[in-house]
N, C-alpha and C. Protein backbone atom coordinates (compact mmCIF):
# COMPACT_ATOMS: atom_id res chain seq x y z
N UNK A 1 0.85 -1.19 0.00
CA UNK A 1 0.00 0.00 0.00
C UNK A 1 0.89 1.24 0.00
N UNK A 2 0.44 1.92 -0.68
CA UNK A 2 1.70 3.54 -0.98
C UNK A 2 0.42 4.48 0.36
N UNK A 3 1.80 5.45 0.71
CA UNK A 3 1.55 6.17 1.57
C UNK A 3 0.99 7.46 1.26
N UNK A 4 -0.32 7.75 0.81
CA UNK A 4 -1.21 8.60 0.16
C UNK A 4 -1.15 9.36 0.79
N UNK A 5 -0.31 11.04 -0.06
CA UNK A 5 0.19 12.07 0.70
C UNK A 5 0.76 12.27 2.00
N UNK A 6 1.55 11.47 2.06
CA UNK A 6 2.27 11.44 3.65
C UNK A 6 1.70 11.40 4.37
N UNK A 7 0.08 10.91 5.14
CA UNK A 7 -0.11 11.08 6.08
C UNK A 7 -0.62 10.11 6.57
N UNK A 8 -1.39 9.76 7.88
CA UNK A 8 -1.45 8.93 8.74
C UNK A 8 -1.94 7.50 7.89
N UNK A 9 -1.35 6.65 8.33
CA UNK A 9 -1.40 5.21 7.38
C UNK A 9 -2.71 4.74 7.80
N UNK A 10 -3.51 4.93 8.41
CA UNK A 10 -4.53 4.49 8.39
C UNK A 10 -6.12 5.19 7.16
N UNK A 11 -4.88 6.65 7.18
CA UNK A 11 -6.09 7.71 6.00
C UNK A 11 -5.99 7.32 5.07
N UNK A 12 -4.28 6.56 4.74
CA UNK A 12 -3.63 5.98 3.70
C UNK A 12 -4.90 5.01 2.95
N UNK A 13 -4.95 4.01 4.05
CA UNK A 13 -5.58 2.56 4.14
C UNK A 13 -6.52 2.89 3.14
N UNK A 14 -7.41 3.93 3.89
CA UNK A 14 -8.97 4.10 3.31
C UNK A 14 -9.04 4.91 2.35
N UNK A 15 -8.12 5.86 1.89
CA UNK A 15 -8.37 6.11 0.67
C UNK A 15 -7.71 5.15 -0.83
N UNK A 16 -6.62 4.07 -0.26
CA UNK A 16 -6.04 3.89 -1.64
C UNK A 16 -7.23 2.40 -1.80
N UNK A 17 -8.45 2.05 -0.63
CA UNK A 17 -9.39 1.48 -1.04
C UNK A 17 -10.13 1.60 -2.18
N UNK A 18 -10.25 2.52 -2.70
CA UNK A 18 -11.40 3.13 -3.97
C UNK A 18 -10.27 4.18 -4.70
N UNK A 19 -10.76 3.84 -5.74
CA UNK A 19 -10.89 4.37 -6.99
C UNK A 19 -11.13 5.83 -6.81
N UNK A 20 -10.03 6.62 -7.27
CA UNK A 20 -9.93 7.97 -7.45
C UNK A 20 -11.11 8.87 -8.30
N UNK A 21 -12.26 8.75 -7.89
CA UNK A 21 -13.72 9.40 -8.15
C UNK A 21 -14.67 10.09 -6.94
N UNK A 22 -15.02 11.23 -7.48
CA UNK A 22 -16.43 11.30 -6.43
C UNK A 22 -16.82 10.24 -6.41
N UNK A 23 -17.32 9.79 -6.62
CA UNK A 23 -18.44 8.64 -6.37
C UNK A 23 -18.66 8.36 -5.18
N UNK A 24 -17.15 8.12 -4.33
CA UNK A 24 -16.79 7.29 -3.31
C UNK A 24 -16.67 8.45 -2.46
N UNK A 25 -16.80 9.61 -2.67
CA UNK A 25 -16.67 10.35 -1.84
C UNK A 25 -17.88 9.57 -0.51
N UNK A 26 -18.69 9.42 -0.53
CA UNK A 26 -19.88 8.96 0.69
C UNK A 26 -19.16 7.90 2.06
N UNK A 27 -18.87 6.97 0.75
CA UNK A 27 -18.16 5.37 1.39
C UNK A 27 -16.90 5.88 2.05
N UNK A 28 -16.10 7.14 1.57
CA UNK A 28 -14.62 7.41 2.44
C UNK A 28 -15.47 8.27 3.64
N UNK A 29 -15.81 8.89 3.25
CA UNK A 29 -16.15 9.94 4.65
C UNK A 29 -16.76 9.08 5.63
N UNK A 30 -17.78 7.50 5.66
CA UNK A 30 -18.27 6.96 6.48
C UNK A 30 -17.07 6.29 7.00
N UNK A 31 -16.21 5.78 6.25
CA UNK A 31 -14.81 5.51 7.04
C UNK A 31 -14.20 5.86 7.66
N UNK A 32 -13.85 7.18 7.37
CA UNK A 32 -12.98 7.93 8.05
C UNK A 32 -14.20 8.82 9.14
N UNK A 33 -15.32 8.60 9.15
CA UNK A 33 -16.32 9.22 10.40
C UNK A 33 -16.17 8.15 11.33
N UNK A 34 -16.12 6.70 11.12
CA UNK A 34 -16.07 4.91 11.85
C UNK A 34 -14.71 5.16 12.37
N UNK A 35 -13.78 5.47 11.76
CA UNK A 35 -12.20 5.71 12.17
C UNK A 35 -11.94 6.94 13.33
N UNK A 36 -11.89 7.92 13.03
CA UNK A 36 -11.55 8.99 13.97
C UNK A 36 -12.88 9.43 15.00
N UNK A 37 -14.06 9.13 14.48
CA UNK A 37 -15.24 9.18 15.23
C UNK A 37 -15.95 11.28 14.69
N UNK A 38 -15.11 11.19 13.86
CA UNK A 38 -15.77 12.36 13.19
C UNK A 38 -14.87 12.74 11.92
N UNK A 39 -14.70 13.68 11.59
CA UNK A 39 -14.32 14.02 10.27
C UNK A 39 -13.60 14.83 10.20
N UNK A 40 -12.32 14.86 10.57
CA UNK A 40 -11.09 15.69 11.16
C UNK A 40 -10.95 16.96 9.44
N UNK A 41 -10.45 18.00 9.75
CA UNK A 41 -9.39 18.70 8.45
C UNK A 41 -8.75 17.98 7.80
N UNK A 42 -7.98 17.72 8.52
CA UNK A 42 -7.21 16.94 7.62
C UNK A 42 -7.15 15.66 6.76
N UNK A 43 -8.46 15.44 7.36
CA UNK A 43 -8.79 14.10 6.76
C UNK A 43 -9.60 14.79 5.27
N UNK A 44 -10.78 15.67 5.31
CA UNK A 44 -11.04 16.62 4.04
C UNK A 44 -9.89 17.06 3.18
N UNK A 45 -8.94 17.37 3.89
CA UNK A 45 -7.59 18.01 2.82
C UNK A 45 -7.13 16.35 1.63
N UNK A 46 -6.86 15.62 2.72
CA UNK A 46 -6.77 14.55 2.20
C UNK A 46 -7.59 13.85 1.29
N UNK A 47 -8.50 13.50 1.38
CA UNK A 47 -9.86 13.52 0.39
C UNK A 47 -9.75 14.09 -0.64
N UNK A 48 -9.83 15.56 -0.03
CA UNK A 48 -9.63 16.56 -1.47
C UNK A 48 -8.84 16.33 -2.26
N UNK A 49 -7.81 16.14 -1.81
CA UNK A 49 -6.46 16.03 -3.18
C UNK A 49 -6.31 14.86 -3.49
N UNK A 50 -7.00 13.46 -2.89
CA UNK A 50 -6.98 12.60 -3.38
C UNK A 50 -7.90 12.25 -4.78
N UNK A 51 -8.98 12.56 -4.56
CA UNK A 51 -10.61 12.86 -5.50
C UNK A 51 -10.56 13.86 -6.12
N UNK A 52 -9.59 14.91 -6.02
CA UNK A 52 -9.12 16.15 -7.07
C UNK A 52 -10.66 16.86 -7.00
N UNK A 53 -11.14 17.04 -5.60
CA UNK A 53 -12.54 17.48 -5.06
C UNK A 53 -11.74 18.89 -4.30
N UNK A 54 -13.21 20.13 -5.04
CA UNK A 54 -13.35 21.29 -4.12
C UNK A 54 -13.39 20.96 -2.45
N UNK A 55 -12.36 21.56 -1.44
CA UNK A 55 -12.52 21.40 0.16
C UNK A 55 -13.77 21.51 0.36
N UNK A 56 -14.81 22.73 -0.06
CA UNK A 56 -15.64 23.55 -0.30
C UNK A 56 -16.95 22.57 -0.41
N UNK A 57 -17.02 21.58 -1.58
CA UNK A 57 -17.69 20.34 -1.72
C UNK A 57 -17.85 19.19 -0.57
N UNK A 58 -16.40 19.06 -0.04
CA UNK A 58 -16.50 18.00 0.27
C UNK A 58 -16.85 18.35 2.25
N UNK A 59 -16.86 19.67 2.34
CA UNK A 59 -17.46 20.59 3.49
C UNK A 59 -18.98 20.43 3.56
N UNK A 60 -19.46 20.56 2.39
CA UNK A 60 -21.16 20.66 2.02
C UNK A 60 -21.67 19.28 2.26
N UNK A 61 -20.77 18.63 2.13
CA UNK A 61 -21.55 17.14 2.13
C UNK A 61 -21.41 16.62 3.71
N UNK A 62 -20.53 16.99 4.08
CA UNK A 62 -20.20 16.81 5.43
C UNK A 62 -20.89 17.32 6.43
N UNK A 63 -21.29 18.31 6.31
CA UNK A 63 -22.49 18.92 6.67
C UNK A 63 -23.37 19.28 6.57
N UNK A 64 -23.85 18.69 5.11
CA UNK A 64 -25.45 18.20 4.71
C UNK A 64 -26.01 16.84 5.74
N UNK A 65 -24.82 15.85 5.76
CA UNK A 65 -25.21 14.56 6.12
C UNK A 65 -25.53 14.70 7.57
N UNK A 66 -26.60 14.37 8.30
CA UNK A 66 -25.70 14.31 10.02
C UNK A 66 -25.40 13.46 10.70
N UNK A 67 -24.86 11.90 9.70
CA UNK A 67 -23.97 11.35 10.04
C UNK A 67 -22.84 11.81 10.23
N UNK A 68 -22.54 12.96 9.80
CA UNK A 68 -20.83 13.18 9.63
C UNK A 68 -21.13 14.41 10.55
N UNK A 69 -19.92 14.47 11.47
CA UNK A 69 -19.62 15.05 11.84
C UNK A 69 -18.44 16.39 12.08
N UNK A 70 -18.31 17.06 12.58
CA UNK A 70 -16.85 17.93 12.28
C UNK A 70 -16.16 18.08 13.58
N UNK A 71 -16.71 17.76 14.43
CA UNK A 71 -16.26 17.56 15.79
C UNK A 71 -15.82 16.27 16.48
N UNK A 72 -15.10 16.05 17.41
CA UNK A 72 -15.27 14.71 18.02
C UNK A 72 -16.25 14.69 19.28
N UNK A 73 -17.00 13.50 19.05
CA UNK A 73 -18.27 13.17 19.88
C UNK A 73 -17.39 12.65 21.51
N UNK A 74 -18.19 12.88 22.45
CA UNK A 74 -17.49 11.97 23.67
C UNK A 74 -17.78 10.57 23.77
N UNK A 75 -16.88 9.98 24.94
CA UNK A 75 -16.94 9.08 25.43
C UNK A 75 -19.00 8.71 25.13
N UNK A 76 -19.69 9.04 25.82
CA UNK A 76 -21.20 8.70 25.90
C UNK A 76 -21.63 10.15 25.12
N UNK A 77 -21.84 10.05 23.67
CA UNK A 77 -22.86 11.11 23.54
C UNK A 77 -24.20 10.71 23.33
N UNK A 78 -24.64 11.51 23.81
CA UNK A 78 -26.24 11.75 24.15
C UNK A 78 -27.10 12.38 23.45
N UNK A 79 -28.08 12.05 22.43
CA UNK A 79 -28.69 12.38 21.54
C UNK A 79 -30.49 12.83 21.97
N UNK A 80 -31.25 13.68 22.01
CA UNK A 80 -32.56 13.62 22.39
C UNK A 80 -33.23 14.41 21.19
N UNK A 81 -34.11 13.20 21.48
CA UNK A 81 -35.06 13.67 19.67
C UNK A 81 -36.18 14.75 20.18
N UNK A 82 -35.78 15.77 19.35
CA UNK A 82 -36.96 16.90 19.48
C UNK A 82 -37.79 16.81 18.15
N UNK A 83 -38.20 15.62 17.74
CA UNK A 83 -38.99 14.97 16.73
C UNK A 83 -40.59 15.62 17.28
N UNK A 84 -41.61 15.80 16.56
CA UNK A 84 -43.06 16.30 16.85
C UNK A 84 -43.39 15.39 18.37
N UNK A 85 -43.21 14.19 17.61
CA UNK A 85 -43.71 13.03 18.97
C UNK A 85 -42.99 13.46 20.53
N UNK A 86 -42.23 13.74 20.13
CA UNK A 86 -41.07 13.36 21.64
C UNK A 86 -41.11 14.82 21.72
N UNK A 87 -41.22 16.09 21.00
CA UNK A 87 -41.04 17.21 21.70
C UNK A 87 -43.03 17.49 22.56
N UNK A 88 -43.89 17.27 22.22
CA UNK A 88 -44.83 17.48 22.24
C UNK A 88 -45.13 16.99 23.97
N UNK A 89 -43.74 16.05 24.00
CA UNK A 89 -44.45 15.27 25.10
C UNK A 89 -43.04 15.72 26.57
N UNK A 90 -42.63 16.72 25.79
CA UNK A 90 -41.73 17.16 26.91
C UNK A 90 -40.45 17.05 26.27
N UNK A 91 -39.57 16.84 25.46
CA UNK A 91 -38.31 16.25 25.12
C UNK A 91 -37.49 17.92 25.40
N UNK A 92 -38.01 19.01 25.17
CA UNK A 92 -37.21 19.79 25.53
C UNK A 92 -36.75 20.07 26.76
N UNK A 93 -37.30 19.63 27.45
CA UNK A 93 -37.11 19.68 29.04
C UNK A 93 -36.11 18.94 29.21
N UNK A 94 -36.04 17.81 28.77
CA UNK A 94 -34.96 17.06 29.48
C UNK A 94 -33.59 17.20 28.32
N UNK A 95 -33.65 17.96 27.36
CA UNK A 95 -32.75 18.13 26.98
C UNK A 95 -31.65 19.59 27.37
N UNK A 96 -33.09 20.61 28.09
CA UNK A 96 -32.50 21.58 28.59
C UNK A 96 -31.80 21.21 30.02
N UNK A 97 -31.98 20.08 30.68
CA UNK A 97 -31.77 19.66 31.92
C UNK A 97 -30.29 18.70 31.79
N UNK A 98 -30.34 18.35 30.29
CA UNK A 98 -28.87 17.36 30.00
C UNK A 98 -27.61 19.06 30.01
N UNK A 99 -28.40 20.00 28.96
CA UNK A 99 -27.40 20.95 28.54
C UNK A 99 -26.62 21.55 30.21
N UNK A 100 -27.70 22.17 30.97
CA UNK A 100 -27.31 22.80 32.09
C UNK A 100 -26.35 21.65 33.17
N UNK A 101 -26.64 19.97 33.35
CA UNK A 101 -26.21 19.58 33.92
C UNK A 101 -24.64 19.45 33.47
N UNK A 102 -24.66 19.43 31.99
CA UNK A 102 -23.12 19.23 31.33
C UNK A 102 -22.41 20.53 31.28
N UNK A 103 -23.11 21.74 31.39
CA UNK A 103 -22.14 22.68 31.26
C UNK A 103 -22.16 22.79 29.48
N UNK A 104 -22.59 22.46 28.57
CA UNK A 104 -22.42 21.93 27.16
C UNK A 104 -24.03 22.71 26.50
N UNK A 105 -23.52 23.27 25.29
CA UNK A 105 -25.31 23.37 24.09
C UNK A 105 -24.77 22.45 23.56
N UNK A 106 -25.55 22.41 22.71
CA UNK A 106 -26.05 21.27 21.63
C UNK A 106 -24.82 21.03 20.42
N UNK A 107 -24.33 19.86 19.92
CA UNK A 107 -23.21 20.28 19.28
C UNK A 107 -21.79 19.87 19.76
N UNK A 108 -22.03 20.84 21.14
CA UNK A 108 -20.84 20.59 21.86
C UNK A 108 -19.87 19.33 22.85
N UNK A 109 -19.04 19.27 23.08
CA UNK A 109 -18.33 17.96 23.57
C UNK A 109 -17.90 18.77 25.29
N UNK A 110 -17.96 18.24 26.20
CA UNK A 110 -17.20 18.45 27.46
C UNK A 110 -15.90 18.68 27.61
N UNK A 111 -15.19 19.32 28.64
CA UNK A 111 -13.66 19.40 28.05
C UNK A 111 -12.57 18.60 28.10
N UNK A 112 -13.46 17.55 29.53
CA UNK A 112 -13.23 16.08 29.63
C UNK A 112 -13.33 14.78 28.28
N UNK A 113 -14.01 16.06 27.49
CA UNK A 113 -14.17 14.55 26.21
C UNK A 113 -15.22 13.24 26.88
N UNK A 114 -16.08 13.66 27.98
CA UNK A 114 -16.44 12.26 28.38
C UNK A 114 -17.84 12.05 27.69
N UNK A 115 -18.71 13.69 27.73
CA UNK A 115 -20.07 13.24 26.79
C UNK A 115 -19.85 14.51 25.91
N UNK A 116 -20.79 14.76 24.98
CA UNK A 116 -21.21 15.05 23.82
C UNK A 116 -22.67 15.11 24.00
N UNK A 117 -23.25 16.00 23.65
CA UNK A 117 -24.87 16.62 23.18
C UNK A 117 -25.22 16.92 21.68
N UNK A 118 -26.34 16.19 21.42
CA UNK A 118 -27.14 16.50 20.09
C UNK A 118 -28.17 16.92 20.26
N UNK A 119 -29.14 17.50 19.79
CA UNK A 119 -30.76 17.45 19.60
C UNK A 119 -30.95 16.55 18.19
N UNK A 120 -31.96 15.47 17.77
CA UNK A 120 -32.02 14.88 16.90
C UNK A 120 -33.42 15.13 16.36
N UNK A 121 -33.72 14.48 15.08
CA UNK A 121 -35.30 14.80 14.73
C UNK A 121 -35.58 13.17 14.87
N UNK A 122 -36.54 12.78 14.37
CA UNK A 122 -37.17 11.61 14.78
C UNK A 122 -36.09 10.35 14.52
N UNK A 123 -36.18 9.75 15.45
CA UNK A 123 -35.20 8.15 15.91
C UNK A 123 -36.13 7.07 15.54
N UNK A 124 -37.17 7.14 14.87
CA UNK A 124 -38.62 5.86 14.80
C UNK A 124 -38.43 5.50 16.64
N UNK A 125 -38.68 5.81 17.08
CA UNK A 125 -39.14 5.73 18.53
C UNK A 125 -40.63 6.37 19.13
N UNK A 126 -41.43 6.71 18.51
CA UNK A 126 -42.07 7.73 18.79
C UNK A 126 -42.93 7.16 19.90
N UNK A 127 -43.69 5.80 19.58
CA UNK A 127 -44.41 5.11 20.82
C UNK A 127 -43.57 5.20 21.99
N UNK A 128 -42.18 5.09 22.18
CA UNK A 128 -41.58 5.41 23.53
C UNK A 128 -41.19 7.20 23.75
N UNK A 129 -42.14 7.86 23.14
CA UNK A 129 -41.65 9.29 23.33
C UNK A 129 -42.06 9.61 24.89
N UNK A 130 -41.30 10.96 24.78
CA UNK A 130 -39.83 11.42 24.38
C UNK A 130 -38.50 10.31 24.76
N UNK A 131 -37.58 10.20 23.72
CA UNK A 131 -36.66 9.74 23.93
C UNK A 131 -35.78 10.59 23.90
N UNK A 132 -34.51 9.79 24.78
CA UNK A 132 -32.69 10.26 24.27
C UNK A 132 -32.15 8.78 24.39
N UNK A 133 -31.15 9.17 23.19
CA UNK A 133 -29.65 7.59 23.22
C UNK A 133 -28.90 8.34 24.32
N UNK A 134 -28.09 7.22 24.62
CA UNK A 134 -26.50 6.80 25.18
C UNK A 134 -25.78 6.50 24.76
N UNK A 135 -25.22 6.75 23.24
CA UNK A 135 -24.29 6.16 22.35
C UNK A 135 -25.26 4.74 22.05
N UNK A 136 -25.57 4.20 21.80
CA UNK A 136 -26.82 2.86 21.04
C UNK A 136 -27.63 2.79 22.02
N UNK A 137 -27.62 3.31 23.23
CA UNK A 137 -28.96 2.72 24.36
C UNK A 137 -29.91 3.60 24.32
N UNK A 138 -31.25 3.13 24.13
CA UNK A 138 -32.35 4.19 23.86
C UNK A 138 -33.26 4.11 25.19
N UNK A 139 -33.62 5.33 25.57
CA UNK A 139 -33.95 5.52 26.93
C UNK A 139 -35.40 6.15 26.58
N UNK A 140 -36.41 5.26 26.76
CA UNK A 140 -37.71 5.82 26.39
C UNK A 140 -38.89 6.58 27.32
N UNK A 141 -40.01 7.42 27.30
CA UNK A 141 -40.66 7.57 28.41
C UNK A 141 -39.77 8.70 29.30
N UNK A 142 -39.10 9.37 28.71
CA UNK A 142 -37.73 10.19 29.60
C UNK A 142 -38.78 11.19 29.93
N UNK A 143 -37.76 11.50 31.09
CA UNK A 143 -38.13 12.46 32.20
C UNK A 143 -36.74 13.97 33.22
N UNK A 144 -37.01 14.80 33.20
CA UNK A 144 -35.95 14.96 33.55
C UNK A 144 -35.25 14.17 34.77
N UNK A 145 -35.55 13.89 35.41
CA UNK A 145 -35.26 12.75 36.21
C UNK A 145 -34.18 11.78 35.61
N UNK A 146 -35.01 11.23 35.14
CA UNK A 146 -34.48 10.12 34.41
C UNK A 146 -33.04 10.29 33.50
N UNK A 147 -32.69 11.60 33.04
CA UNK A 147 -31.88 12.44 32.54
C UNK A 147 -30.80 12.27 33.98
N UNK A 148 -31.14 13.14 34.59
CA UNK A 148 -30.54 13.09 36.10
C UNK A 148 -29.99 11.73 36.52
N UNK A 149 -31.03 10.73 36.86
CA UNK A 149 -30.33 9.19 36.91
C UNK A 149 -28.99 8.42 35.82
N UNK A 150 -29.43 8.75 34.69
CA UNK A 150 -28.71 8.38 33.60
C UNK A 150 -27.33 9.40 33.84
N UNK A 151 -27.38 10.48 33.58
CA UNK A 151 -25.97 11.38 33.88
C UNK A 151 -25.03 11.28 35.13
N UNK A 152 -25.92 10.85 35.79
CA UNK A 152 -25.13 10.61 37.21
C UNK A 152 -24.54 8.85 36.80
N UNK A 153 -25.23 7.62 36.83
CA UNK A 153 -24.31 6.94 36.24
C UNK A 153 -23.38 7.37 35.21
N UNK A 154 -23.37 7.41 34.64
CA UNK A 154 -21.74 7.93 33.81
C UNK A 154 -21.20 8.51 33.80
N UNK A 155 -21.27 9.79 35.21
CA UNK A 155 -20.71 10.69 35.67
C UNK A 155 -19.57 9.95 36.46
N UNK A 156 -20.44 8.89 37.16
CA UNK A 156 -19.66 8.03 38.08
C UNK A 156 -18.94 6.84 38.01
N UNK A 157 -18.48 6.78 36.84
CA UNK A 157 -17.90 5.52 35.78
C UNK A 157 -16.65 6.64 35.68
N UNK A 158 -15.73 5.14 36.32
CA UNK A 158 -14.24 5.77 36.18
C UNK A 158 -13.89 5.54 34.48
């Protein structure tokens, strides 16, 4: 495997996978989002000059999708759907009760790196509305409370 623009052999890996086309622009960025856990600069620079792609383009797509991210997520990020179902039934509450308890808006990561905050639109959860995840655990019927219980375990996880 050749070392695609000098940089980290693992960016190497995943780009000299595919064929030098947009096309693949989708399939690299889900790689390299699975790899670093978001979608570093330099990993776009790389891209770019690999796919002979506008930064500019490959920015738009990155943040069209909201799989992709531009930040790194924490240890437990925490997602709460302000979907019709789940906001109707309170979801902002307990998402204003995650923000104030973390110190964190929406978006943002802790400085600990330990959680991460989203607001999401609908999760197909809606019969358990309002929900929030835990990184894959879906917590249905939420309450701020329940927000409270949940943050405090993983507050308290060495």
């Amino acid at each position: 495997m050749k070392d695609v623009l000098g940089i980290d052999p693992k960016m190497s890996e995943i780009l000299n996978k595919y064929v030098q086309t947009k096309d693949n622009l989708i399939q690299i960025l889900n790689e390299v989002q699975d790899y670093y856990g978001y979608v570093p600069e330099k990993a776009q620079v790389a891209i770019s000059e690999y796919l002979n792609m506008p930064m500019a383009e490959i920015y738009g797509v990155v943040t069209f999708y909201s799989r992709f991210t531009l930040k790194p997520k924490g240890k437990y990020h925490i997602a709460v759907c302000l979907g019709t179902a789940c906001f109707v039934k309170g979801s902002e509450n307990v998402l204003e009760r995650a923000k104030e308890r973390l110190g964190i808006d929406v978006g943002e990561t802790t400085k600990d790196g330990k959680f991460s905050l989203e607001a999401t639109r609908c999760i197909g959860a809606c019969g358990l509305a309002p929900v929030f995840t835990v990184n894959e655990e879906v917590y249905g019927k939420a309450t701020v409370k329940m927000m409270d219980e949940v943050l405090d375990k993983y507050m308290n996880e060495q």
